[in-house]
Protein backbone atom coordinates (compact mmCIF):
# COMPACT_ATOMS: atom_id res chain seq x y z
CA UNK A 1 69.78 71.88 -71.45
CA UNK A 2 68.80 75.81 -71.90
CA UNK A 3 65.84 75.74 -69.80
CA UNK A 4 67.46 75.32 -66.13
CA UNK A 5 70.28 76.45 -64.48
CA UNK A 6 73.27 74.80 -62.23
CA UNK A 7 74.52 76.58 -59.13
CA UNK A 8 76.15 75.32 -56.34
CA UNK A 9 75.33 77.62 -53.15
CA UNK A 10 76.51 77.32 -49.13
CA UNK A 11 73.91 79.10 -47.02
CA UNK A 12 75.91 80.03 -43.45
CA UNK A 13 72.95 79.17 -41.20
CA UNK A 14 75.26 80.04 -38.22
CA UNK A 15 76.47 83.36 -39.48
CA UNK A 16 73.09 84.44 -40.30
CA UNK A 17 71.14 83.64 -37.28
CA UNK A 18 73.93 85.63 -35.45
CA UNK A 19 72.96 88.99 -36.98
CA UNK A 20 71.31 91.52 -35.02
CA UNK A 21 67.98 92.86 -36.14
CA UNK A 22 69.75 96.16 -37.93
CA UNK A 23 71.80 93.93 -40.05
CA UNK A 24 69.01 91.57 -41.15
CA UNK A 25 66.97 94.95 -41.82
CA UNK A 26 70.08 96.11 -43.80
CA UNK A 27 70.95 94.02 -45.78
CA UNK A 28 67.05 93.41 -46.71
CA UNK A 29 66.99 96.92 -47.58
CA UNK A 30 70.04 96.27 -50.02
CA UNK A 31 67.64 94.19 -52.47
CA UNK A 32 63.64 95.47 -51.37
CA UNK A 33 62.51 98.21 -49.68
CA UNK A 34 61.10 97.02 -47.11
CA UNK A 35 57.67 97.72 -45.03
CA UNK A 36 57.14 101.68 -43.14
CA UNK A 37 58.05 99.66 -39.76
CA UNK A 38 61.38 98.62 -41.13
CA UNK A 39 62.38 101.85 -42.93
CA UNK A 40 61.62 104.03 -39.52
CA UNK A 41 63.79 101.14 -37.85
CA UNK A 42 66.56 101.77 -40.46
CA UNK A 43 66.69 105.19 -40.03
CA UNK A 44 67.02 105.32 -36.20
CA UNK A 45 63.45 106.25 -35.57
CA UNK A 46 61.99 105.42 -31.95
CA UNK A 47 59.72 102.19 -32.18
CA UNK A 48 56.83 102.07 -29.97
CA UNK A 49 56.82 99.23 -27.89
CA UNK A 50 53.36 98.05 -28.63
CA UNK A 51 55.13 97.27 -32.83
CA UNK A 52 58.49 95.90 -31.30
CA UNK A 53 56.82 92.41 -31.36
CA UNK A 54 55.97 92.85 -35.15
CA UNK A 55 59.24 94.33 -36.06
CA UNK A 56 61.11 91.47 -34.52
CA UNK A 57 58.49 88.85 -36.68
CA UNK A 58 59.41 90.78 -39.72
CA UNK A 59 62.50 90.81 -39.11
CA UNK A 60 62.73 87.05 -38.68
CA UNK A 61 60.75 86.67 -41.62
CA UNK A 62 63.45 88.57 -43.60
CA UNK A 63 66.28 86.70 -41.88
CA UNK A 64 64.58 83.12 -42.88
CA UNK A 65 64.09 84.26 -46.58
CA UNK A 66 67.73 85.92 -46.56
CA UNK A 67 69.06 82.19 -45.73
CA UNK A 68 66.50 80.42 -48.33
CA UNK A 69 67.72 79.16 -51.47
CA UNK A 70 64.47 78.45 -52.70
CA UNK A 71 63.91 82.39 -52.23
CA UNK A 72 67.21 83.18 -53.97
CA UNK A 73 66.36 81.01 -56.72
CA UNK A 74 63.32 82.53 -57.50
CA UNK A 75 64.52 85.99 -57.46
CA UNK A 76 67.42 85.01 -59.49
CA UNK A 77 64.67 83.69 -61.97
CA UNK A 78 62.24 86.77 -61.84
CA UNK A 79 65.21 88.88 -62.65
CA UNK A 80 66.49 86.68 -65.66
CA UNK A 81 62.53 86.80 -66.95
CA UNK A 82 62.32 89.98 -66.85
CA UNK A 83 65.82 91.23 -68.36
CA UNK A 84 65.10 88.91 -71.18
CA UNK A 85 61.50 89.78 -71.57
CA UNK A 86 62.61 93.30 -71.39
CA UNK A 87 65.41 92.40 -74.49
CA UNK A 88 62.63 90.58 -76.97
CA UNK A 89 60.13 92.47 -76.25
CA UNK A 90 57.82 90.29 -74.66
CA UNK A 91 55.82 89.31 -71.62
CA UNK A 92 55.19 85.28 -69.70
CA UNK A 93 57.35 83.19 -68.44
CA UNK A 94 61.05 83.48 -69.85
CA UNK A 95 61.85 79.61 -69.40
CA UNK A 96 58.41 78.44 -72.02
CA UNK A 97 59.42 79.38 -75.06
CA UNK A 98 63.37 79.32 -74.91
């Protein structure tokens, strides 16, 4: 079939949970760029206290989607769309019409 597409994946659940907050934010930062709060963290600036509790959510949030291969997949997806799109000249969904 040309509409889907077969990967087999192993998500490290142990591995990842084990990072500290600057490599979650890091390696986050390697594919988006991330909110202000994160980008002052990444570049050594002093947090406040009173944002260390939302820092610490984001950066859970980040860690969760990091080790979600739903997430993956869709990126994966967006990225194929658009590169295509991008080739014929077109805009929609890549996988309805090929």
């Amino acid at each position: 079939m040309s509409n889907h597409t077969h990967l087999v994946l192993f998500v490290d659940e142990a591995t990842a949970k084990a990072w500290s907050s600057s490599e979650v934010i890091e390696r986050w930062h390697q594919l988006f760029k991330g909110t202000l709060l994160t980008q002052q963290f990444s570049g050594r600036e002093n947090i406040p206290n009173y944002l260390m509790a939302s820092l610490l959510e984001t950066v859970e949030v980040y860690r969760n989607r990091l080790m979600d291969i739903s997430w993956f997949m869709r990126l994966l997806n967006q990225c194929i769309a658009t590169r295509a799109n991008q080739e014929v000249n077109c805009t929609g969904h890549f996988w309805e019409d090929h």
